[in-house]
PDB file of N, CA and C in Angstrom:
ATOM      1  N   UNK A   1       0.842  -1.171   0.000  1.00  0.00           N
ATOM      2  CA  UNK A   1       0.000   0.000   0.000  1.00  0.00           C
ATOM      3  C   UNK A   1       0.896   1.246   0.000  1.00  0.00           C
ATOM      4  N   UNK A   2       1.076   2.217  -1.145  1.00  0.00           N
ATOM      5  CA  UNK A   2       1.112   3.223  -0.613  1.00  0.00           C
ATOM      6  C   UNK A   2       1.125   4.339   0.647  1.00  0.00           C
ATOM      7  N   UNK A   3       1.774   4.913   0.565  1.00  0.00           N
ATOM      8  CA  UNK A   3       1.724   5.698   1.982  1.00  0.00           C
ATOM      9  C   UNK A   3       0.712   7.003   1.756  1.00  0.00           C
ATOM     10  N   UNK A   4       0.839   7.743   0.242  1.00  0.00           N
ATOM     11  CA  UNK A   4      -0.479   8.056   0.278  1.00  0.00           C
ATOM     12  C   UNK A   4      -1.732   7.886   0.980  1.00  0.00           C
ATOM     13  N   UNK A   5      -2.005   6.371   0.260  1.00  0.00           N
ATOM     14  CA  UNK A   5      -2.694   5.845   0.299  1.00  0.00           C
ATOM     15  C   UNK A   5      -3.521   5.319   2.136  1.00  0.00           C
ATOM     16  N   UNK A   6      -2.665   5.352   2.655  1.00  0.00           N
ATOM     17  CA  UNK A   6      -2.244   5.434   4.452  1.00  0.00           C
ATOM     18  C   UNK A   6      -2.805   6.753   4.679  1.00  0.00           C
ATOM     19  N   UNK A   7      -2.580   7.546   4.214  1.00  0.00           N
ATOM     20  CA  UNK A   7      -2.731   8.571   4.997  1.00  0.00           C
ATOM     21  C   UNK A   7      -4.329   9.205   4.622  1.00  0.00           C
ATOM     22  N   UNK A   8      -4.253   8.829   3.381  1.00  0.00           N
ATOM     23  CA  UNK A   8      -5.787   9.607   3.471  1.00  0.00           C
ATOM     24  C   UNK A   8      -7.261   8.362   3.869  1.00  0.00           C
ATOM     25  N   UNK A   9      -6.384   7.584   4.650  1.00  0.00           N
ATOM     26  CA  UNK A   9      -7.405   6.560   4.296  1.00  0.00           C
ATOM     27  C   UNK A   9      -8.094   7.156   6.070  1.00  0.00           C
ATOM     28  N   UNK A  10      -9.610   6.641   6.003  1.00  0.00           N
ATOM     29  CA  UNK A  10      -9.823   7.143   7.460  1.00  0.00           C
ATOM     30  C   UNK A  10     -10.410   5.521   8.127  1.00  0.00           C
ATOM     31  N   UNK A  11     -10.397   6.422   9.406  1.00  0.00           N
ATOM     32  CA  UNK A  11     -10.943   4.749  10.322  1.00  0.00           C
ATOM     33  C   UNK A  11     -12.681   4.833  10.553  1.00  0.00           C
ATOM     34  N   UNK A  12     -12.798   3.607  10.125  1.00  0.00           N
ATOM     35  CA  UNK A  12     -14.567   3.454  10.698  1.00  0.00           C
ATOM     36  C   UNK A  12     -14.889   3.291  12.033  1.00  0.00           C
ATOM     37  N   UNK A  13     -16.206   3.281  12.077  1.00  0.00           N
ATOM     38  CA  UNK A  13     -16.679   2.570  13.363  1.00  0.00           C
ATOM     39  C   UNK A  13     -16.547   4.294  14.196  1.00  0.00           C
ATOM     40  N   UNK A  14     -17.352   3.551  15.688  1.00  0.00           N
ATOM     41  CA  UNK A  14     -17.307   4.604  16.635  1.00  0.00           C
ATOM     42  C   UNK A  14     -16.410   4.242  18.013  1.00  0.00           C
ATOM     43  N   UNK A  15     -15.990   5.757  18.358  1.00  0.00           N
ATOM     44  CA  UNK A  15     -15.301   5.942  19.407  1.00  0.00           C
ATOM     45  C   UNK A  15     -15.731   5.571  20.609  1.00  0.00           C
ATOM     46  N   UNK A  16     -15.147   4.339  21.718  1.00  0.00           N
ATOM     47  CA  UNK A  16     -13.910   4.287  21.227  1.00  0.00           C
ATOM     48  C   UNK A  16     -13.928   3.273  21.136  1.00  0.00           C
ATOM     49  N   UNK A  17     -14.375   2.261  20.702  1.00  0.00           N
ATOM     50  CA  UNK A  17     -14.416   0.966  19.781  1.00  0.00           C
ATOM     51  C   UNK A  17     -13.625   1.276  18.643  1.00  0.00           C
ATOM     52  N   UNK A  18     -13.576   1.859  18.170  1.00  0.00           N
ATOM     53  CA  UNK A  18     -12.755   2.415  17.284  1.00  0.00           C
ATOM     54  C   UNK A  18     -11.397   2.050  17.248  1.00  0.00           C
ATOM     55  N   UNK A  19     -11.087   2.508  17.768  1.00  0.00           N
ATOM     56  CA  UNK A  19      -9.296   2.728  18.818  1.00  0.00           C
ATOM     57  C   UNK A  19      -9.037   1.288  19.201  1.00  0.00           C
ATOM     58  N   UNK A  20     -10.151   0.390  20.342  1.00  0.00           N
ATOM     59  CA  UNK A  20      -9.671  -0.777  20.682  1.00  0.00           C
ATOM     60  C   UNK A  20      -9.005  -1.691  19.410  1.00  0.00           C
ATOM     61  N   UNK A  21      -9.711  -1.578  18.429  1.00  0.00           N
ATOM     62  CA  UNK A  21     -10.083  -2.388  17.414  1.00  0.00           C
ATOM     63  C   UNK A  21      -8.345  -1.972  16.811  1.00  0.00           C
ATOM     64  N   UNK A  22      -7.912  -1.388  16.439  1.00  0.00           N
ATOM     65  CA  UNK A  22      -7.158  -0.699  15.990  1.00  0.00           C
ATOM     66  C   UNK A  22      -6.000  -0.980  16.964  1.00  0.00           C
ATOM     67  N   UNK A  23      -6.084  -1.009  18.184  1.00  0.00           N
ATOM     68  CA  UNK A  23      -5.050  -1.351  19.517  1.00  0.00           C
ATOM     69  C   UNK A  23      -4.689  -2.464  19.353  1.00  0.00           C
ATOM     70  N   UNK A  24      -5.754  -3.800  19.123  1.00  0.00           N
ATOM     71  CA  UNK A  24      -5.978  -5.611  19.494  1.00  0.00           C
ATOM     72  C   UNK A  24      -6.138  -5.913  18.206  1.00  0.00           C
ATOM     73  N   UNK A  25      -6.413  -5.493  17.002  1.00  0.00           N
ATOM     74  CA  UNK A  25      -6.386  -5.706  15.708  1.00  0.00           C
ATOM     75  C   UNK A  25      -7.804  -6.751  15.760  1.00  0.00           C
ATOM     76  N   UNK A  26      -8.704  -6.275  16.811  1.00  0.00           N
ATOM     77  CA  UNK A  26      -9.681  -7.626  16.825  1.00  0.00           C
ATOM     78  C   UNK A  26     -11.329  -6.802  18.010  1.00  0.00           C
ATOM     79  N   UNK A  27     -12.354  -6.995  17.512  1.00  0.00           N
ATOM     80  CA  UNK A  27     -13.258  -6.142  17.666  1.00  0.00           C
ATOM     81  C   UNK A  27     -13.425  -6.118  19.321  1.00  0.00           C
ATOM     82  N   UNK A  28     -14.045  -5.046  20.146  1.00  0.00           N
ATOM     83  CA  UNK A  28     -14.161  -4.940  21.178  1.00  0.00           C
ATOM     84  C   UNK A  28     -15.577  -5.091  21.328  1.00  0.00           C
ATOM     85  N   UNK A  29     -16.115  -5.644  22.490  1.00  0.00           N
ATOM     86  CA  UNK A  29     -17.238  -5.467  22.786  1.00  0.00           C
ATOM     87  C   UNK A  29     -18.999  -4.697  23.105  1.00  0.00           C
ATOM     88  N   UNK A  30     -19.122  -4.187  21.924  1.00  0.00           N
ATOM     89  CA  UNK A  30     -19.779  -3.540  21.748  1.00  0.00           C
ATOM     90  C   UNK A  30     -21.873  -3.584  22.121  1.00  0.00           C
ATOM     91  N   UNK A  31     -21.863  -3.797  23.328  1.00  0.00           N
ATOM     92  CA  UNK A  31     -23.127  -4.648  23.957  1.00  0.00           C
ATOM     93  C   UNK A  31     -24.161  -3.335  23.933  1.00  0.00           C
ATOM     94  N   UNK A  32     -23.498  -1.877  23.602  1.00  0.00           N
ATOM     95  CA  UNK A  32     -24.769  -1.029  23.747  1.00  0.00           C
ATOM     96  C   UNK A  32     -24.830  -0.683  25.009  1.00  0.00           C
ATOM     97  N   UNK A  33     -24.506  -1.099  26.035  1.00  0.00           N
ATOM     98  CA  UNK A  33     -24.306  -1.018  27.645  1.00  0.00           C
ATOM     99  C   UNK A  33     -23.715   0.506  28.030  1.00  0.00           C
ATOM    100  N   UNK A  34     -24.253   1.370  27.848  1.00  0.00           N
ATOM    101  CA  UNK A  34     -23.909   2.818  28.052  1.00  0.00           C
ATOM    102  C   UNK A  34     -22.998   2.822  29.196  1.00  0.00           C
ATOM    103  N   UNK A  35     -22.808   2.390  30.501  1.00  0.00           N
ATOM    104  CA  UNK A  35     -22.278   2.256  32.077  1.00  0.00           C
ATOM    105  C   UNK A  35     -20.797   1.020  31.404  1.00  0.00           C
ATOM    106  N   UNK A  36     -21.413   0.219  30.478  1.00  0.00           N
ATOM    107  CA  UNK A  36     -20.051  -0.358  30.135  1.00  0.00           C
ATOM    108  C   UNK A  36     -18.999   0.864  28.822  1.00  0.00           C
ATOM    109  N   UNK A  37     -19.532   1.115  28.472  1.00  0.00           N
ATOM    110  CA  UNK A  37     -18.706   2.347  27.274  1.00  0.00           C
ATOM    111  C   UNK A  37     -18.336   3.436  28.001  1.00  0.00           C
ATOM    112  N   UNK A  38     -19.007   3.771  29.063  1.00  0.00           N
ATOM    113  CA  UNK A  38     -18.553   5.152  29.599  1.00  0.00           C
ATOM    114  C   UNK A  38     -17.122   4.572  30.713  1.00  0.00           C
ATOM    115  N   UNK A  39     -17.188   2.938  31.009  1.00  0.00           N
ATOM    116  CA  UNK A  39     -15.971   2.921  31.774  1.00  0.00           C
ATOM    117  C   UNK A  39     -15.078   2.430  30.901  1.00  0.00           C
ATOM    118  N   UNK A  40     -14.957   2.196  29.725  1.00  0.00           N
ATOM    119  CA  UNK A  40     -14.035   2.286  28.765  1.00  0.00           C
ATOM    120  C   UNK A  40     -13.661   3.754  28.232  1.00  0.00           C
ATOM    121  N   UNK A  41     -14.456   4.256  28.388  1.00  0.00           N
ATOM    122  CA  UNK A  41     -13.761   5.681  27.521  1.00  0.00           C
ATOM    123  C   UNK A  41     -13.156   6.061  28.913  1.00  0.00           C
ATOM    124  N   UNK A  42     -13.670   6.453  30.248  1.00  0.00           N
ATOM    125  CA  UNK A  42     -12.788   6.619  31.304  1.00  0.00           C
ATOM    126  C   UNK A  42     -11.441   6.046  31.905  1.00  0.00           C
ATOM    127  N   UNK A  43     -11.439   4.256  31.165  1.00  0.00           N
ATOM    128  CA  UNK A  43     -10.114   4.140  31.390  1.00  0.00           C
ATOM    129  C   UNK A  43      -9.231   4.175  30.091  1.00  0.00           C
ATOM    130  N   UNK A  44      -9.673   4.566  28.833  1.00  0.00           N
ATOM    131  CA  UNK A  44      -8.569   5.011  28.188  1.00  0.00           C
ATOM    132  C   UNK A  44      -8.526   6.357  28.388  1.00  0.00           C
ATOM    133  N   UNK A  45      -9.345   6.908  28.914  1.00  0.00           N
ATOM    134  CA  UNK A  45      -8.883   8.740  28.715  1.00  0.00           C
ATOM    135  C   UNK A  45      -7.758   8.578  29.860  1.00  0.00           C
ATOM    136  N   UNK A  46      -7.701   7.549  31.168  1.00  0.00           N
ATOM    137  CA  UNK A  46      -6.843   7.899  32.502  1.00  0.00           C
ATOM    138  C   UNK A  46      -5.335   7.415  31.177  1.00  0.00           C
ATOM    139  N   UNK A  47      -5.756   6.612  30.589  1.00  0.00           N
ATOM    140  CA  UNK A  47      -4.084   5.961  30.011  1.00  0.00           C
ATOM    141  C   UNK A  47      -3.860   6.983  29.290  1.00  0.00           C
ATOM    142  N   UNK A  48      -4.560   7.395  28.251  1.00  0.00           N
ATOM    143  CA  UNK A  48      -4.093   8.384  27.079  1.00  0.00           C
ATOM    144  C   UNK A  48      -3.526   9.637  27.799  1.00  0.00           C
ATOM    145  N   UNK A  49      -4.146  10.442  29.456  1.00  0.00           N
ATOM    146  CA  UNK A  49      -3.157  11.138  29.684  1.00  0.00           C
ATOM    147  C   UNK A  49      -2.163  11.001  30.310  1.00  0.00           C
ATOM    148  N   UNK A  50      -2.054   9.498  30.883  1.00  0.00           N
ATOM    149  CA  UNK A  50      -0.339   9.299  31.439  1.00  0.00           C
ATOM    150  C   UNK A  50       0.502   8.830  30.543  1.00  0.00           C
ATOM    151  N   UNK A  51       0.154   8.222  29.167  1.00  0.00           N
ATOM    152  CA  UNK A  51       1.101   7.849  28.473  1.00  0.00           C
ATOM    153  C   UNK A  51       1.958   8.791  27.101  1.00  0.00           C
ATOM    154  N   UNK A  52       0.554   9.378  26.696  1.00  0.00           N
ATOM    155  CA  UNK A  52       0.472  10.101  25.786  1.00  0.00           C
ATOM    156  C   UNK A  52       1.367  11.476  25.674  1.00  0.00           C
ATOM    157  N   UNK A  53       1.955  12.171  24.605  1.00  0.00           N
ATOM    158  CA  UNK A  53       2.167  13.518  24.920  1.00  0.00           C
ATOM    159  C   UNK A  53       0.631  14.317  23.882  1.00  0.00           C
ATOM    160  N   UNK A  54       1.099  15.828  24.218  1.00  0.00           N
ATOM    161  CA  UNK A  54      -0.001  16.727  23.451  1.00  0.00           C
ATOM    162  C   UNK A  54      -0.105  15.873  21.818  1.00  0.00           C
ATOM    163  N   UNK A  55       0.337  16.225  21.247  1.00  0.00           N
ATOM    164  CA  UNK A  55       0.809  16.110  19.733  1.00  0.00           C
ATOM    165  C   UNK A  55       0.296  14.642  19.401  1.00  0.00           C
ATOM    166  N   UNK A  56       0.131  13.678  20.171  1.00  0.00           N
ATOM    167  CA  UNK A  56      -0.248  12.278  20.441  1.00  0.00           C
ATOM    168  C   UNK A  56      -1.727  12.200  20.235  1.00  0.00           C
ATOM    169  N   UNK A  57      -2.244  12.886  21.659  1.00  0.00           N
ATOM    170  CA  UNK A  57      -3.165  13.131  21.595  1.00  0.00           C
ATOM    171  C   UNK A  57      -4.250  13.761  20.767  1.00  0.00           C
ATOM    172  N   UNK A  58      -3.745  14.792  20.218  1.00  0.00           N
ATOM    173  CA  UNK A  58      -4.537  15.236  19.105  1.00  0.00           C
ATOM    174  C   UNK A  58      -4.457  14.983  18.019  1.00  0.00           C
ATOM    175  N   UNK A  59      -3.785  14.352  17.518  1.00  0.00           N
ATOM    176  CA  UNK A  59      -3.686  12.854  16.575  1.00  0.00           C
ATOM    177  C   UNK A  59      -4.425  12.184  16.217  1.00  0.00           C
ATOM    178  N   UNK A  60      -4.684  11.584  17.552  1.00  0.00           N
ATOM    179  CA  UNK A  60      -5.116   9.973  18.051  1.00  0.00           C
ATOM    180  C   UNK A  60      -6.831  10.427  18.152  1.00  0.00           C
ATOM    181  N   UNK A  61      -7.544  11.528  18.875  1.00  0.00           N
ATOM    182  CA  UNK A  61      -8.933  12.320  18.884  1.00  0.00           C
ATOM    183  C   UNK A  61      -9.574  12.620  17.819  1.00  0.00           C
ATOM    184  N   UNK A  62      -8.325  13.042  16.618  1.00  0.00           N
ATOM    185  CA  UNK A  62      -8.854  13.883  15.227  1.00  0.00           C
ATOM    186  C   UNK A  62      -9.055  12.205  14.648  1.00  0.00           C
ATOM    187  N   UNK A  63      -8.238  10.993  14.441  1.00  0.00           N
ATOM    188  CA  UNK A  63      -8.849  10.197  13.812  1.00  0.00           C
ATOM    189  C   UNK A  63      -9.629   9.455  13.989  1.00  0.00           C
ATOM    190  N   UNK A  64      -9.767   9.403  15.736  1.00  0.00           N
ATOM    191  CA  UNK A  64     -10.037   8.085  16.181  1.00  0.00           C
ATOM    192  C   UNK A  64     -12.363   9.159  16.577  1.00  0.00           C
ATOM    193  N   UNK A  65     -11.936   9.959  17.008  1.00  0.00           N
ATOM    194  CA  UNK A  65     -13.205  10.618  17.209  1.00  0.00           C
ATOM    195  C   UNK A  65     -13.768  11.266  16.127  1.00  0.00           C
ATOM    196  N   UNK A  66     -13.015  12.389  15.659  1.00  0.00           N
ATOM    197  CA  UNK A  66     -13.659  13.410  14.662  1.00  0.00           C
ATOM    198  C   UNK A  66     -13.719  12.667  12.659  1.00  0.00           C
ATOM    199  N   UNK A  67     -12.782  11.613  12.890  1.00  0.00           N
ATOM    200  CA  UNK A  67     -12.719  10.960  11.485  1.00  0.00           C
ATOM    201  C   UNK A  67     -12.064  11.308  10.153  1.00  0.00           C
ATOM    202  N   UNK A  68     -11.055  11.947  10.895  1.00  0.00           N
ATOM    203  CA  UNK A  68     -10.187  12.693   9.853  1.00  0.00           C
ATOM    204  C   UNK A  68      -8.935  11.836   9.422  1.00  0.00           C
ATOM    205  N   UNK A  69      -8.690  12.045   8.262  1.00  0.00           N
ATOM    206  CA  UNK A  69      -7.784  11.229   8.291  1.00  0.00           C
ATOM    207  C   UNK A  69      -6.655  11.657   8.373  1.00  0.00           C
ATOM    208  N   UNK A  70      -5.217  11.402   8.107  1.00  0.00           N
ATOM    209  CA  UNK A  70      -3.666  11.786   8.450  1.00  0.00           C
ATOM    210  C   UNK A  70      -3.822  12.839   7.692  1.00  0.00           C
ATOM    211  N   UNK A  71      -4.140  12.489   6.432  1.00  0.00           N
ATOM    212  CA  UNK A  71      -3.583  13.660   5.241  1.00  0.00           C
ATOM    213  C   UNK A  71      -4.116  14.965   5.955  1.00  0.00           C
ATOM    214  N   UNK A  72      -5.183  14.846   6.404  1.00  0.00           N
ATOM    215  CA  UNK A  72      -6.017  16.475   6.873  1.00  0.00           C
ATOM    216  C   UNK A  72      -5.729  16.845   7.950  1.00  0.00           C
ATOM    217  N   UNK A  73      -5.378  16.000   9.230  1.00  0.00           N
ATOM    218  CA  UNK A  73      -4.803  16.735  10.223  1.00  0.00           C
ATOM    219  C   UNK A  73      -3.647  17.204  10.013  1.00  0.00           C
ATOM    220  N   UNK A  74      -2.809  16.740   8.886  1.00  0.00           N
ATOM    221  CA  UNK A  74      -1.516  16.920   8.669  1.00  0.00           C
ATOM    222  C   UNK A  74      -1.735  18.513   7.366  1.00  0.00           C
ATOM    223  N   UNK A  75      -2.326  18.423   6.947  1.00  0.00           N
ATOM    224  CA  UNK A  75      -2.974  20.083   6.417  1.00  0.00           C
ATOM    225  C   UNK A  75      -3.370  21.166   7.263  1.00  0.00           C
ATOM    226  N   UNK A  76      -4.100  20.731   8.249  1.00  0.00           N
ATOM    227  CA  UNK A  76      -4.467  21.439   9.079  1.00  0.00           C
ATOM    228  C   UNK A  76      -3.374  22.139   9.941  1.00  0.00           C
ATOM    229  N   UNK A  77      -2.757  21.348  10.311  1.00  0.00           N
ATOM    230  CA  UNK A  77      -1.571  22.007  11.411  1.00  0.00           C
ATOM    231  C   UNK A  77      -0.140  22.156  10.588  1.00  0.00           C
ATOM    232  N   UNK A  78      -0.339  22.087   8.986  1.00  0.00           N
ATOM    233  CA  UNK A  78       0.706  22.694   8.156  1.00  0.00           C
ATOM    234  C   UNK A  78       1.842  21.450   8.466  1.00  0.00           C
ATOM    235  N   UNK A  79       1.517  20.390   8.904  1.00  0.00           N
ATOM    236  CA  UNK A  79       2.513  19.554   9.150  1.00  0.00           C
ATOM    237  C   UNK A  79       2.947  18.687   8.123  1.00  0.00           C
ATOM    238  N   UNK A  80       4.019  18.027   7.855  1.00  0.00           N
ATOM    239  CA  UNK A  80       4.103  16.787   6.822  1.00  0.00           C
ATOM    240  C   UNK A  80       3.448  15.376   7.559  1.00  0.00           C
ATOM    241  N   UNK A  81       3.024  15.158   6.337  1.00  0.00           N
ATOM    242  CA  UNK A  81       1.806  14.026   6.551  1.00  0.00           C
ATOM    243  C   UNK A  81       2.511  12.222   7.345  1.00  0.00           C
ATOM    244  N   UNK A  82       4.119  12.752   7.207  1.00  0.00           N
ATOM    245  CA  UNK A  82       4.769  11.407   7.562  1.00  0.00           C
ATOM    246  C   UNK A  82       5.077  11.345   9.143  1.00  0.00           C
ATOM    247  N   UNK A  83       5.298  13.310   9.634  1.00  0.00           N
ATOM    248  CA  UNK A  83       5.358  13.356  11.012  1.00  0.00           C
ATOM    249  C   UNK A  83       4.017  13.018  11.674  1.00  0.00           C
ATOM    250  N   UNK A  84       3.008  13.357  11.007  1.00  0.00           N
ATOM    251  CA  UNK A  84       1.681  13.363  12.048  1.00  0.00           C
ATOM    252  C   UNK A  84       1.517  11.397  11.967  1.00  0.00           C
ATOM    253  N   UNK A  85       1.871  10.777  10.600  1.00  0.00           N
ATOM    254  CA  UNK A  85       1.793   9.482  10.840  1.00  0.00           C
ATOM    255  C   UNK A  85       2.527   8.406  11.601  1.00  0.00           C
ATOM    256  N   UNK A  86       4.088   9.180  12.523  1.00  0.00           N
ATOM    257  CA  UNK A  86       4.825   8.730  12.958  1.00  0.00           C
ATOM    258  C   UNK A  86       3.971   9.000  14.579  1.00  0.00           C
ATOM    259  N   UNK A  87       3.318  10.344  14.675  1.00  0.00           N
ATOM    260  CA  UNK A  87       2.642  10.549  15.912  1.00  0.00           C
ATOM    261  C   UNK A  87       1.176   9.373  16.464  1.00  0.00           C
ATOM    262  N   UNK A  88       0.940   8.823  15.161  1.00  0.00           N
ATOM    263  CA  UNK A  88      -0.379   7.547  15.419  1.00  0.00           C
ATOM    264  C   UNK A  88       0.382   6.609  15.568  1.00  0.00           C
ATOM    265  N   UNK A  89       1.398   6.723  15.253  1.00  0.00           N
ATOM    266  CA  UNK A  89       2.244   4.766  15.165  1.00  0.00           C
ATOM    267  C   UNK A  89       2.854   4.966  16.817  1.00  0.00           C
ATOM    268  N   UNK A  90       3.031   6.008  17.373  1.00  0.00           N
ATOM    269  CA  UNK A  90       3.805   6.019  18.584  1.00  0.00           C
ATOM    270  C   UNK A  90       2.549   5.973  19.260  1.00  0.00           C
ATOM    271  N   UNK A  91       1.751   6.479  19.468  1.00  0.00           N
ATOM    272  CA  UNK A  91       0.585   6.469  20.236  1.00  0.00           C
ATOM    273  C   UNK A  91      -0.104   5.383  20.232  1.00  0.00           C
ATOM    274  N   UNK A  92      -0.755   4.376  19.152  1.00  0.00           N
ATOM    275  CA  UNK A  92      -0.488   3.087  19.613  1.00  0.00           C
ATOM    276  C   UNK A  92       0.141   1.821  19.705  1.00  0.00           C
ATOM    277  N   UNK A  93       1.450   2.145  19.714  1.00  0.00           N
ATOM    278  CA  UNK A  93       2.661   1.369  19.978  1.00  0.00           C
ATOM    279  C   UNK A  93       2.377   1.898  21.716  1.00  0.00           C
ATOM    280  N   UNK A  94       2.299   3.272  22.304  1.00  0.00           N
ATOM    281  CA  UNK A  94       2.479   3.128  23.233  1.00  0.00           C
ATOM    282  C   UNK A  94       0.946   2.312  24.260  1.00  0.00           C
ATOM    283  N   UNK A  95      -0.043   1.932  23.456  1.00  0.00           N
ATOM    284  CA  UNK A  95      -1.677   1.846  24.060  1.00  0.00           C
ATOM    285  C   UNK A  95      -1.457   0.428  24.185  1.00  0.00           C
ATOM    286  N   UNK A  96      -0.572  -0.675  23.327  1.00  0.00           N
ATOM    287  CA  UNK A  96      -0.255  -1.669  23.229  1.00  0.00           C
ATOM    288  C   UNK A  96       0.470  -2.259  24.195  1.00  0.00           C
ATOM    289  N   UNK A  97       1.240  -1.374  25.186  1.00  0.00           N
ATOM    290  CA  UNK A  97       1.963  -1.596  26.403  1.00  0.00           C
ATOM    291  C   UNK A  97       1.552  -2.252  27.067  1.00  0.00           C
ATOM    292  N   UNK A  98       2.379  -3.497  27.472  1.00  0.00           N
ATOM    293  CA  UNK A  98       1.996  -4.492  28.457  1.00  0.00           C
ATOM    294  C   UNK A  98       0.675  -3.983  29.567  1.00  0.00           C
ATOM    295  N   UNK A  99       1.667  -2.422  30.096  1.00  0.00           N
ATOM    296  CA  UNK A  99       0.700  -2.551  31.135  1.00  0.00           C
ATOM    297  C   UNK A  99      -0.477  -1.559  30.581  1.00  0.00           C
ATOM    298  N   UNK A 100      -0.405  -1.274  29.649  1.00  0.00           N
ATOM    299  CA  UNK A 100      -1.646  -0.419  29.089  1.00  0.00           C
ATOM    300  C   UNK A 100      -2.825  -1.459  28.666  1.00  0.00           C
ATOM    301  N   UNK A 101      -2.511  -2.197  28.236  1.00  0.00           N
ATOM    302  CA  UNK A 101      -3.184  -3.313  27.138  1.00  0.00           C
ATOM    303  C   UNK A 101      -3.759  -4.103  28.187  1.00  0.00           C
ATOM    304  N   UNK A 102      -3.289  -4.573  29.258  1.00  0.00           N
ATOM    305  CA  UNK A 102      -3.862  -5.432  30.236  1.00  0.00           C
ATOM    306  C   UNK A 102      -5.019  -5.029  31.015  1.00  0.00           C
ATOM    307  N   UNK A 103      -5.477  -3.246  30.822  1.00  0.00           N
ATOM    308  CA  UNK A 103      -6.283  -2.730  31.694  1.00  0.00           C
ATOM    309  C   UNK A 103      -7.350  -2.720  30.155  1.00  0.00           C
ATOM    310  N   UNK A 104      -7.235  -2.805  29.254  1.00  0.00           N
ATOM    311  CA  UNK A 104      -8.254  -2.734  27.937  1.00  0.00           C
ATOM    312  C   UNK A 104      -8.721  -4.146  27.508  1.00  0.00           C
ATOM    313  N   UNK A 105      -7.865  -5.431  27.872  1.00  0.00           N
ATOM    314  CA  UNK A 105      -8.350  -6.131  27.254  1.00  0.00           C
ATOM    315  C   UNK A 105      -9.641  -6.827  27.710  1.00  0.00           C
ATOM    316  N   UNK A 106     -10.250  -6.320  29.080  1.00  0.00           N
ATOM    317  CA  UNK A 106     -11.506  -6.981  29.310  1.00  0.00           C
ATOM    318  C   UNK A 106     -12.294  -6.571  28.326  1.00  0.00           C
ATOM    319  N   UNK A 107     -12.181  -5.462  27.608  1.00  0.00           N
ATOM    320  CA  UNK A 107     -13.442  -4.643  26.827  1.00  0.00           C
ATOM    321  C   UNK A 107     -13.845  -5.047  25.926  1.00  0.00           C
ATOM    322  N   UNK A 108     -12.574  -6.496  25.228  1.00  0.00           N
ATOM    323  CA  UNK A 108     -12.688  -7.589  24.073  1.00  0.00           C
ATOM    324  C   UNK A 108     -13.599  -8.223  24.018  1.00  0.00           C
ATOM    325  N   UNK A 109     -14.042  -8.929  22.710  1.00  0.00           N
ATOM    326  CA  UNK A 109     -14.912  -9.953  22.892  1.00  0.00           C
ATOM    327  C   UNK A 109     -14.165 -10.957  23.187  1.00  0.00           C
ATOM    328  N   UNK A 110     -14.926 -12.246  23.710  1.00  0.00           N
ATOM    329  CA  UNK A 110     -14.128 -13.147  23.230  1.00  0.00           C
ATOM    330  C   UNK A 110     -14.001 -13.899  22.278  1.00  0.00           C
ATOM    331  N   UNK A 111     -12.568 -14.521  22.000  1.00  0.00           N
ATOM    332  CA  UNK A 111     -12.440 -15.467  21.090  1.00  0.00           C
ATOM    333  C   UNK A 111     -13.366 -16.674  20.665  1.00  0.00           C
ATOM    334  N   UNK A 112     -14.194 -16.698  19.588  1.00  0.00           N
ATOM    335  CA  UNK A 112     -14.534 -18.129  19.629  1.00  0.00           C
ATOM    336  C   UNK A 112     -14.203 -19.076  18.767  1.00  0.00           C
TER     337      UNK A 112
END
């Protein structure tokens, strides 16, 4: 694939199912359970601000929430499209962390 092609491509689905999916390469549990989604978005928002820097973060929000893809956040903030894509690969390289990943993976389905 192209790197173009990477960059303008955007992510489906909703936040933050979104993100898990994208973290575990494998769908998260999506039961509709409002009290279960709101303690998933509360424990990735506690990880995203201890792990994360700024630049990470607004990255990781513009694609993973607002649906933008690299190429446009990377227009937007006048940036080259390879730095803002090096800022998603670090951000979840860092969500993937042993000890990050171990507090997300209940939110999985399971395997069958």
């Amino acid at each position: 694939m192209e790197m173009e092609e990477i960059y303008a491509r955007k992510v489906g689905g909703t936040y933050p199912y979104n993100l898990l999916k994208s973290i575990f390469g494998r769908e998260a549990e999506n039961t509709g359970n409002a009290q279960k989604r709101a303690e998933l978005e509360k424990t990735l928002s506690e990880i995203i601000e201890l792990r994360l820097t700024d630049e990470e973060k607004t990255v990781l929000f513009k694609v993973y929430r607002d649906g933008k893809s690299l190429a446009e956040i990377a227009e937007e903030q006048s940036a080259d499209p390879y730095e803002t894509y090096m800022h998603m690969a670090a951000s979840l390289r860092k969500l993937r962390n042993p000890s990050s990943s171990k507090l997300l993976k209940g939110f999985l389905q399971e395997e069958q």
